[in-house]
C-alpha atoms as a PDB file:
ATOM      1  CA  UNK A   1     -93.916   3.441  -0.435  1.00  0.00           C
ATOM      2  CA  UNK A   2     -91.127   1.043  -0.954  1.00  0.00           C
ATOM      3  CA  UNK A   3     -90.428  -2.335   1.386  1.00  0.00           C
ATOM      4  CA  UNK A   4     -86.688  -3.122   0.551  1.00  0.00           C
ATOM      5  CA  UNK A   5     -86.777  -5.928   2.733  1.00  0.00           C
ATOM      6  CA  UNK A   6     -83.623  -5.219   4.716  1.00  0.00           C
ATOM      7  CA  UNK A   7     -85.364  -2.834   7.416  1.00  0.00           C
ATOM      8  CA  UNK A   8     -85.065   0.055   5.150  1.00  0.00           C
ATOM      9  CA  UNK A   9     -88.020   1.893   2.619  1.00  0.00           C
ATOM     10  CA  UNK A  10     -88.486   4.815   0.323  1.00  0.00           C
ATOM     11  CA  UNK A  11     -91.015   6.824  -0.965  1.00  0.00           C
ATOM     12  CA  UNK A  12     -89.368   7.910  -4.012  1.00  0.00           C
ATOM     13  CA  UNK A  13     -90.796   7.019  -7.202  1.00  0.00           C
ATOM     14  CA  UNK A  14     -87.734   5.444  -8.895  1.00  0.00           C
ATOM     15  CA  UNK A  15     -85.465   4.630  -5.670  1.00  0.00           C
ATOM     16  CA  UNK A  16     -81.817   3.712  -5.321  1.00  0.00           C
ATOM     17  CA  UNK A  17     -80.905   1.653  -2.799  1.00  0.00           C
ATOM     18  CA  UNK A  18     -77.601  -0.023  -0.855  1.00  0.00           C
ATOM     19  CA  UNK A  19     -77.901  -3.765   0.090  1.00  0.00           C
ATOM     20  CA  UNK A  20     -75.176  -3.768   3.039  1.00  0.00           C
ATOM     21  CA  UNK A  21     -75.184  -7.681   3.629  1.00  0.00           C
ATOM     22  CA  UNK A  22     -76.029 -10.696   1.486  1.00  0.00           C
ATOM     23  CA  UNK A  23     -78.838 -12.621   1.521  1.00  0.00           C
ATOM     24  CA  UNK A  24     -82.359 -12.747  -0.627  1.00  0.00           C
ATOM     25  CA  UNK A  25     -84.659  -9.887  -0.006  1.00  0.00           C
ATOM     26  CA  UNK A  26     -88.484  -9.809  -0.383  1.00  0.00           C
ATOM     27  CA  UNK A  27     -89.391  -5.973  -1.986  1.00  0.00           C
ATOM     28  CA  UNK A  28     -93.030  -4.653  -1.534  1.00  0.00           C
ATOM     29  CA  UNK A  29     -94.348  -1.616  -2.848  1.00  0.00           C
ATOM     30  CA  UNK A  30     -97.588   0.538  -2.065  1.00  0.00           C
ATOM     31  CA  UNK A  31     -98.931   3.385  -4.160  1.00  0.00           C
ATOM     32  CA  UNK A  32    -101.853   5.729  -3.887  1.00  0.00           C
ATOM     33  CA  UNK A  33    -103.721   7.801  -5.570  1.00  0.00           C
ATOM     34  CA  UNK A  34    -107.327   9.445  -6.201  1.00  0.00           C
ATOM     35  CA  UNK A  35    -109.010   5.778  -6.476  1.00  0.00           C
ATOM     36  CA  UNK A  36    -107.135   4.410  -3.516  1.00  0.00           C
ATOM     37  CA  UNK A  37    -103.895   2.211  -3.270  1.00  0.00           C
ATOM     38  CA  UNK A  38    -102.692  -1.214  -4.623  1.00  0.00           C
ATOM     39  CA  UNK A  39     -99.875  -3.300  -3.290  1.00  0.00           C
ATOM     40  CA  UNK A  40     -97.966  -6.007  -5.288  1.00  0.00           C
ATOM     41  CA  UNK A  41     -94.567  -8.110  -2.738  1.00  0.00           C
ATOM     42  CA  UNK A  42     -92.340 -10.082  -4.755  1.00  0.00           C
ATOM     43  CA  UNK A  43     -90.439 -12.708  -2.717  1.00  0.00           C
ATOM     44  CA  UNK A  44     -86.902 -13.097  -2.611  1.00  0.00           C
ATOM     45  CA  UNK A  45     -86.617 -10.756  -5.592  1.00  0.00           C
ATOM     46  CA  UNK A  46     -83.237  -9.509  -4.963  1.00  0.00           C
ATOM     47  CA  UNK A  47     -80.235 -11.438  -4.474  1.00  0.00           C
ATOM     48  CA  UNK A  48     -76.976 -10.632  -2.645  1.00  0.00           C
ATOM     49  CA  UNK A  49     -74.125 -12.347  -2.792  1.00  0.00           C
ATOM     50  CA  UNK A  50     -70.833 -11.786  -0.651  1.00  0.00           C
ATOM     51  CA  UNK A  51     -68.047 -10.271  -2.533  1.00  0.00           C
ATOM     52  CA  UNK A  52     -66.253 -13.562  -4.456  1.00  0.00           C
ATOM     53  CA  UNK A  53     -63.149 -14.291  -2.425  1.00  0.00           C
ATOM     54  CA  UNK A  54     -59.726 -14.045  -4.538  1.00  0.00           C
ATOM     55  CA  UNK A  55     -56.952 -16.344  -2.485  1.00  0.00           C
ATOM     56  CA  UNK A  56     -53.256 -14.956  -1.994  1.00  0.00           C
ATOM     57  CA  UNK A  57     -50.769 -15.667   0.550  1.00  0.00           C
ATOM     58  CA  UNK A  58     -46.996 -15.738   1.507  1.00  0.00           C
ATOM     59  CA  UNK A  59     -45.088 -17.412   3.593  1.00  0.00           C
ATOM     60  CA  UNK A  60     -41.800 -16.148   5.911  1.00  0.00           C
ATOM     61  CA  UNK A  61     -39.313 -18.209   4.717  1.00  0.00           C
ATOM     62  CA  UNK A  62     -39.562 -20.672   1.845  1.00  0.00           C
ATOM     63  CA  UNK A  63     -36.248 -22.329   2.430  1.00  0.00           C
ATOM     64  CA  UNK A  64     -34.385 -23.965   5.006  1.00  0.00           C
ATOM     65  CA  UNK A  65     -33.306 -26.812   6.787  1.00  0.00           C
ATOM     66  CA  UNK A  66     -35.417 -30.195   8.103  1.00  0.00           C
ATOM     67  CA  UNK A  67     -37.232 -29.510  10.305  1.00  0.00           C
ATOM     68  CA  UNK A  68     -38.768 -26.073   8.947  1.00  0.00           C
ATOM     69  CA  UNK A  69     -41.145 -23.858  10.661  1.00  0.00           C
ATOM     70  CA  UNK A  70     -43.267 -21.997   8.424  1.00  0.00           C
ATOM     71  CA  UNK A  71     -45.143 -18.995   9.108  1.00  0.00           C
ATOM     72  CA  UNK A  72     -48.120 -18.837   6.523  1.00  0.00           C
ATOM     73  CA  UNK A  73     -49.496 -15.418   6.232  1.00  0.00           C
ATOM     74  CA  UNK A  74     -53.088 -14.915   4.410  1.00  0.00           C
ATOM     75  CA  UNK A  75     -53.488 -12.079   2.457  1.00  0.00           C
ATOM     76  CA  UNK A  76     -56.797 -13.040   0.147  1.00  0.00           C
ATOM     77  CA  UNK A  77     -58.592 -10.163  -0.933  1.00  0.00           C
ATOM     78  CA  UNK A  78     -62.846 -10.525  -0.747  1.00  0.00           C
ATOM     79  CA  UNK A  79     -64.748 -11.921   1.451  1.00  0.00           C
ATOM     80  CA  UNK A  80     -63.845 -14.987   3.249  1.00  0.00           C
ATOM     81  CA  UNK A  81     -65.114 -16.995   5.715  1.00  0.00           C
ATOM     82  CA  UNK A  82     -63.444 -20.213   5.190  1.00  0.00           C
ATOM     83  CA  UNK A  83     -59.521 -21.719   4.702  1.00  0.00           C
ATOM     84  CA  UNK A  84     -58.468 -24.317   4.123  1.00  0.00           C
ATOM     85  CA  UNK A  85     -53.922 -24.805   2.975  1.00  0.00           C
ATOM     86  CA  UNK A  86     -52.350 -28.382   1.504  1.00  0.00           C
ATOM     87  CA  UNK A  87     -48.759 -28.181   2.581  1.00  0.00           C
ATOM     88  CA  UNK A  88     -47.191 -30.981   0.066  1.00  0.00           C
ATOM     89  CA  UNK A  89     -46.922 -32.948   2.798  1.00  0.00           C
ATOM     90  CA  UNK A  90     -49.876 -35.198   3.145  1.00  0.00           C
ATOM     91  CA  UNK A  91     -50.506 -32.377   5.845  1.00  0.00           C
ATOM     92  CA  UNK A  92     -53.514 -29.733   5.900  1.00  0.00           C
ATOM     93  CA  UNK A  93     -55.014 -26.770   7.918  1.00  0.00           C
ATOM     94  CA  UNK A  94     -58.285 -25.306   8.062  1.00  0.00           C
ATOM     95  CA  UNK A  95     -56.709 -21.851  10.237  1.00  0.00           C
ATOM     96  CA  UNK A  96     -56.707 -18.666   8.625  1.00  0.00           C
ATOM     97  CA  UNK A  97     -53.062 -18.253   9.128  1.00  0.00           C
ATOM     98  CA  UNK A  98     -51.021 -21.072   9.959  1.00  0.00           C
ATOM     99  CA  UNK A  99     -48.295 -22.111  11.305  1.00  0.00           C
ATOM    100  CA  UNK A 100     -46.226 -25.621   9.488  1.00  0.00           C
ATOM    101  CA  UNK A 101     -43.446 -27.965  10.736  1.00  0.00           C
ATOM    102  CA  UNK A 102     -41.581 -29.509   7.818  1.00  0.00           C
ATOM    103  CA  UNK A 103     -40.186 -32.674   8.790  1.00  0.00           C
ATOM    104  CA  UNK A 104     -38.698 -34.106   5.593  1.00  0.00           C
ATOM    105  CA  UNK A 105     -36.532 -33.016   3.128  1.00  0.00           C
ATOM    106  CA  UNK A 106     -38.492 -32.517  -0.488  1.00  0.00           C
ATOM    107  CA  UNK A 107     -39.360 -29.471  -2.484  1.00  0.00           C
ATOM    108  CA  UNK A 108     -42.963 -28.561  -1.716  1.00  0.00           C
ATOM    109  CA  UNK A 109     -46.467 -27.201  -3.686  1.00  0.00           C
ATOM    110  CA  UNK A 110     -49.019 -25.331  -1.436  1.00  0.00           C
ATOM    111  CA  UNK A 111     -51.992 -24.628  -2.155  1.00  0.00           C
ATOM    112  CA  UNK A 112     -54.948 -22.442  -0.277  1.00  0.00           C
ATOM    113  CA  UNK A 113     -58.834 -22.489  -1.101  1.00  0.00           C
ATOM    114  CA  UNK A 114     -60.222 -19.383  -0.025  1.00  0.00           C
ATOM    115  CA  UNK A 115     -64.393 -19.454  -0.093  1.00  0.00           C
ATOM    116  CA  UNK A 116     -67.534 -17.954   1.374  1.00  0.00           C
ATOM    117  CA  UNK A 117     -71.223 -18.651   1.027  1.00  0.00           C
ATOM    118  CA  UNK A 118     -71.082 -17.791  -2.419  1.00  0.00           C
ATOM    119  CA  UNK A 119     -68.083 -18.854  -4.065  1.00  0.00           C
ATOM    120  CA  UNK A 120     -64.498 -20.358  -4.106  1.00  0.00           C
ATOM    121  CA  UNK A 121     -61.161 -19.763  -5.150  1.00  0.00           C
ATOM    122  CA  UNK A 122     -57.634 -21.695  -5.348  1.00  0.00           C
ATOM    123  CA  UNK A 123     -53.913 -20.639  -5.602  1.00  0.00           C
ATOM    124  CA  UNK A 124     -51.727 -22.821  -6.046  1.00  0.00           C
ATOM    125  CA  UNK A 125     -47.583 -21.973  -5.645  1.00  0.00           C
ATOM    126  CA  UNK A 126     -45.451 -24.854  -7.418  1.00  0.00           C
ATOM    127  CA  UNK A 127     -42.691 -25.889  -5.868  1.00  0.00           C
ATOM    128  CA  UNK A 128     -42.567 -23.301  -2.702  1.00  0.00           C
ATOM    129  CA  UNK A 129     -41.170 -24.691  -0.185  1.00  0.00           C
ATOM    130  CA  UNK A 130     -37.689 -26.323  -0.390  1.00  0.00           C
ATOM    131  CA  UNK A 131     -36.699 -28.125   2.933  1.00  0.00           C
ATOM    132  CA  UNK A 132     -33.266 -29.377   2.950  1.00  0.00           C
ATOM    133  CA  UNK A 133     -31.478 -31.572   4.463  1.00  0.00           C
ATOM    134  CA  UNK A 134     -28.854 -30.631   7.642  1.00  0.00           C
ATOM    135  CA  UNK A 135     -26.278 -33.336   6.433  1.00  0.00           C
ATOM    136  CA  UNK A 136     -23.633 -31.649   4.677  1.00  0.00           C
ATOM    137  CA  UNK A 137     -20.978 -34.246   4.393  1.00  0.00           C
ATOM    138  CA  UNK A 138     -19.909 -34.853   0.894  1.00  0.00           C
ATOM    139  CA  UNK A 139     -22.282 -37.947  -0.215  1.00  0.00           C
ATOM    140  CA  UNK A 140     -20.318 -40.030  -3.809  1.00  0.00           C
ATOM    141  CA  UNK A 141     -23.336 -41.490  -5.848  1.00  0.00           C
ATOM    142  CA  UNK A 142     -22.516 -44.536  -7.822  1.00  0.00           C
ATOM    143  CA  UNK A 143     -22.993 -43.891 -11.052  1.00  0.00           C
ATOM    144  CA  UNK A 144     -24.564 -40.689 -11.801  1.00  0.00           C
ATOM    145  CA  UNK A 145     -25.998 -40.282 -15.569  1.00  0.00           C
ATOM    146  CA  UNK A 146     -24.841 -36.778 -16.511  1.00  0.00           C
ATOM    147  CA  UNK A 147     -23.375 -33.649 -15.154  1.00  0.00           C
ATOM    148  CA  UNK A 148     -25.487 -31.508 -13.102  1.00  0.00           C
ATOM    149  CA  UNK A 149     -25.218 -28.173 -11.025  1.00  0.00           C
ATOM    150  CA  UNK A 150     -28.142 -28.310  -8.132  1.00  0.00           C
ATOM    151  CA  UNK A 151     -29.644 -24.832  -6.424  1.00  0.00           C
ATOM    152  CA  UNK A 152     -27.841 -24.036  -3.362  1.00  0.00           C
ATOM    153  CA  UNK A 153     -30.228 -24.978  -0.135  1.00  0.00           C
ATOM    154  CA  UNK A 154     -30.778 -22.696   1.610  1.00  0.00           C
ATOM    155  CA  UNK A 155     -31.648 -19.662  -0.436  1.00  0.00           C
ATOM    156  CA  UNK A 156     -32.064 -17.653   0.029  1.00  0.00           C
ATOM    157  CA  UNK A 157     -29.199 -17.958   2.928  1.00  0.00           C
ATOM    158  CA  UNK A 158     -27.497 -16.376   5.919  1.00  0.00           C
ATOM    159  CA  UNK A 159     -24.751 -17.103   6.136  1.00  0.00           C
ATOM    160  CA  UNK A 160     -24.277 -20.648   4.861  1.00  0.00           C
ATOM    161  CA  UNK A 161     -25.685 -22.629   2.153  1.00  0.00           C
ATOM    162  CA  UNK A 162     -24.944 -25.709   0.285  1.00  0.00           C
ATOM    163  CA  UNK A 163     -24.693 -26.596  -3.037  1.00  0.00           C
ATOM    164  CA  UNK A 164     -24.265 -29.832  -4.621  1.00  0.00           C
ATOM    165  CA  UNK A 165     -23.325 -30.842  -7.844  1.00  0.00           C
ATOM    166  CA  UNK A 166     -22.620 -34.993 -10.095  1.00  0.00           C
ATOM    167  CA  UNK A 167     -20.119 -36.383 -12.409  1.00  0.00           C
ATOM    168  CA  UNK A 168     -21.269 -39.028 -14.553  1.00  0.00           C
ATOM    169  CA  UNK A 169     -17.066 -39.284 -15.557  1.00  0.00           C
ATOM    170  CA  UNK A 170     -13.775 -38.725 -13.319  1.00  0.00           C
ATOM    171  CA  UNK A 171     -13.310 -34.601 -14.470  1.00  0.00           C
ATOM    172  CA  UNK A 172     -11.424 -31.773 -13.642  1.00  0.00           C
ATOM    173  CA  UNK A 173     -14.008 -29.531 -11.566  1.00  0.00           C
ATOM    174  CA  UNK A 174     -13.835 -26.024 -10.521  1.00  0.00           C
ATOM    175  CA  UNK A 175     -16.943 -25.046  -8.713  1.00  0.00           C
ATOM    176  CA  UNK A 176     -16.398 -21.070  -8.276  1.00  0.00           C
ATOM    177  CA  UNK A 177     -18.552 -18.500  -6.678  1.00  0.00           C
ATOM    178  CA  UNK A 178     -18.827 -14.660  -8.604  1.00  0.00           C
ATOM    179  CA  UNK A 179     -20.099 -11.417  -7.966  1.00  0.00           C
ATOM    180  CA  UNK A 180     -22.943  -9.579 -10.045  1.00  0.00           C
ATOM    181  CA  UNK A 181     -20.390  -7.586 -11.417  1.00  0.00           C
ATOM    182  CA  UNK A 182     -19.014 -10.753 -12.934  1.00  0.00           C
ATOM    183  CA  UNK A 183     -16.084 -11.062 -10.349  1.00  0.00           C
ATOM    184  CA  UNK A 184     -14.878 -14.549  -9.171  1.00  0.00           C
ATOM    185  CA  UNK A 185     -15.048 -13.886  -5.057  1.00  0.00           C
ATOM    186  CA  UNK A 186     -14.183 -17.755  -4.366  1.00  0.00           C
ATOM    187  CA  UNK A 187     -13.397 -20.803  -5.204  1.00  0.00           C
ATOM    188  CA  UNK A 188     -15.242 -24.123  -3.766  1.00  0.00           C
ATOM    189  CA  UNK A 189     -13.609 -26.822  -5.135  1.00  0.00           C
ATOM    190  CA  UNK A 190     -11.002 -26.923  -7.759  1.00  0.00           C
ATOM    191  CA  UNK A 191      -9.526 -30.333  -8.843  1.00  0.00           C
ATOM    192  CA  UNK A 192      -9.858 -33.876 -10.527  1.00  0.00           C
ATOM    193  CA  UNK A 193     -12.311 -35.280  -8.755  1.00  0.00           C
ATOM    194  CA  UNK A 194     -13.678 -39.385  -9.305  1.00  0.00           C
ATOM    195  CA  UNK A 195     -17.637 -39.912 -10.918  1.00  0.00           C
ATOM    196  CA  UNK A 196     -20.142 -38.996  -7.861  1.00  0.00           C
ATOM    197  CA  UNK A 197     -22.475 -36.709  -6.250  1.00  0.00           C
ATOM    198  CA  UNK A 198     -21.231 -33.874  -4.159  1.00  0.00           C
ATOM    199  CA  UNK A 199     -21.983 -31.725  -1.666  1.00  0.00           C
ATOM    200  CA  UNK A 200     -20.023 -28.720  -0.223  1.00  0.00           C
ATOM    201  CA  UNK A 201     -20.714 -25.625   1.818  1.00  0.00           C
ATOM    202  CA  UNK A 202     -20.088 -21.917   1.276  1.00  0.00           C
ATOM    203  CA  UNK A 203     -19.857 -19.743   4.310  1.00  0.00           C
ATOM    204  CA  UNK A 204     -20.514 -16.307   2.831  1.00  0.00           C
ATOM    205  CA  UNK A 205     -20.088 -14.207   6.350  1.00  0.00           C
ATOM    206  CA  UNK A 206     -17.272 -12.308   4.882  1.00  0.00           C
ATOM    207  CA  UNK A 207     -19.240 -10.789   1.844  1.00  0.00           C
ATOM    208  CA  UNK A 208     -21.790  -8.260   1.722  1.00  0.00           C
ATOM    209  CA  UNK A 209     -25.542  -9.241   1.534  1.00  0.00           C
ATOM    210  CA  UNK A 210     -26.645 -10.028  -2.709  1.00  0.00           C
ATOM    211  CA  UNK A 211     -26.879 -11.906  -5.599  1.00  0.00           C
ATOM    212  CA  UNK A 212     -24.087 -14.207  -6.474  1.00  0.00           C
ATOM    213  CA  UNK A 213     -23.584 -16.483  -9.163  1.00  0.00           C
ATOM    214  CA  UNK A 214     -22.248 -20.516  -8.558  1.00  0.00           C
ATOM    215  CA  UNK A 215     -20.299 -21.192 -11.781  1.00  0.00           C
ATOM    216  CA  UNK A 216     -19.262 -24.916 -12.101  1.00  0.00           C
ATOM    217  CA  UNK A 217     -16.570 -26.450 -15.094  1.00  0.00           C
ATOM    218  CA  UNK A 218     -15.705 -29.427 -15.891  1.00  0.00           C
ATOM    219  CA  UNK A 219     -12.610 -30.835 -18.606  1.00  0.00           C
ATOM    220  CA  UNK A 220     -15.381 -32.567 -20.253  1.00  0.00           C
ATOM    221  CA  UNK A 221     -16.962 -28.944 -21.287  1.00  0.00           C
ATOM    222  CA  UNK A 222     -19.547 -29.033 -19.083  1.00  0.00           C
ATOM    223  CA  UNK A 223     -20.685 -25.382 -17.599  1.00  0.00           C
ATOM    224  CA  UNK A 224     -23.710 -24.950 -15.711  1.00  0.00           C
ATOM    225  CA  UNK A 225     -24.662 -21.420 -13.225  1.00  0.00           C
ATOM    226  CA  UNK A 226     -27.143 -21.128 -10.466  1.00  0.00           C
ATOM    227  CA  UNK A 227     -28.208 -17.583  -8.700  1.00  0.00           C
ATOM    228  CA  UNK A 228     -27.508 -17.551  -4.955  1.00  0.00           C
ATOM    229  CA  UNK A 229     -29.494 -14.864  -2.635  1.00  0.00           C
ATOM    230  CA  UNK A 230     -27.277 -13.673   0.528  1.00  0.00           C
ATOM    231  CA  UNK A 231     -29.247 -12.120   2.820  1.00  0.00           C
ATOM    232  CA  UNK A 232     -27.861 -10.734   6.381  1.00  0.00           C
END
């Protein structure tokens, strides 16, 4: 006669049995026979442990403009009876699925610690959220190092994004936008244009939804490309 110390018992010789929750279990067994019986417990003899949590999550939108509401959605696998998220911010939640206000412009790492009684785990997502800024108003930089092409913010978009891009020299610029098939579709800015840091806006509603590529040239040889995401 088996004690499995979860409410259940056997009286097979060699038993099988299914621990349904975790804990520590105390296990007794009796057996008989012509002389009479003998009993021999063993205290907290078998262990259980929760199944070890494994963190993942996603979030509804991972771009946008200041402020940015956030929708974090929890989708660790295991068990789990704790959360806890760092937004990048200096900001933190302990809910399973929260919801975040971004109120500054930055580019963002969160990271979510799943855990239960037993154990822990930790994803962390580099760079996440990008919160830009609503000022789109072409901004000159004094003296810029190098040429650069920055990703467009939003993206992805619908139906506007902006992209910026610096001159270290006075150049010829043409900032152009092309299809996937390689197609030039628009052009942002074509022209000599003084050392600075720019800023201009595409306003895509005319296109179809997709991938498009932001091509910019300059006279001093300078080519650079970023992937924009359209999405109606």
């Amino acid at each position: 006669l088996w004690d499995f110390g979860d409410g259940q018992s056997g009286s097979e010789q060699n038993p099988k049995h299914i621990y349904e929750k975790a804990g520590s279990f105390t296990v007794s067994l009796t057996v008989t026979g012509p002389g009479g019986s003998d009993k021999i417990t063993k205290k907290d003899f078998i262990v259980v442990t929760e199944p070890a949590p494994k963190a993942d999550f996603s979030a509804d939108v991972t771009t946008g403009e200041v402020p940015l509401t956030v929708q974090f959605t929890d989708s660790s696998s295991g068990t789990v009876t704790a959360w806890l998220w760092y937004f990048g911010d200096d900001s933190s939640s302990t809910e399973q699925n929260p919801i975040h206000i971004y109120t500054e412009t930055g580019v963002f790492t969160v990271t979510q610690i799943v855990s239960n009684a037993s154990s822990a785990d930790t994803l962390v997502k580099n760079d996440y959220i990008n919160v830009c800024a609503t000022n789109i108003k072409i901004n000159i930089a004094e003296n810029p190092e190098k040429f650069a092409l920055y990703q467009n913010c939003p993206n992805p978009f619908n139906p506007q994004t902006v992209i910026g891009y610096q001159l270290p020299v006075i150049s010829e610029v043409e900032l152009s936008i092309y299809n996937i098939l390689g197609q030039k579709v628009a052009t942002l800015v074509s022209g000599r244009q003084p050392a600075g840091t720019y800023k201009v806006k595409w306003d895509a509603s005319a296109f179809n939804s997709g991938i498009y590529f932001c091509n910019l040239k300059t006279s001093a040889g300078f080519v650079q490309i970023k992937k924009l995401i359209f999405l109606k």
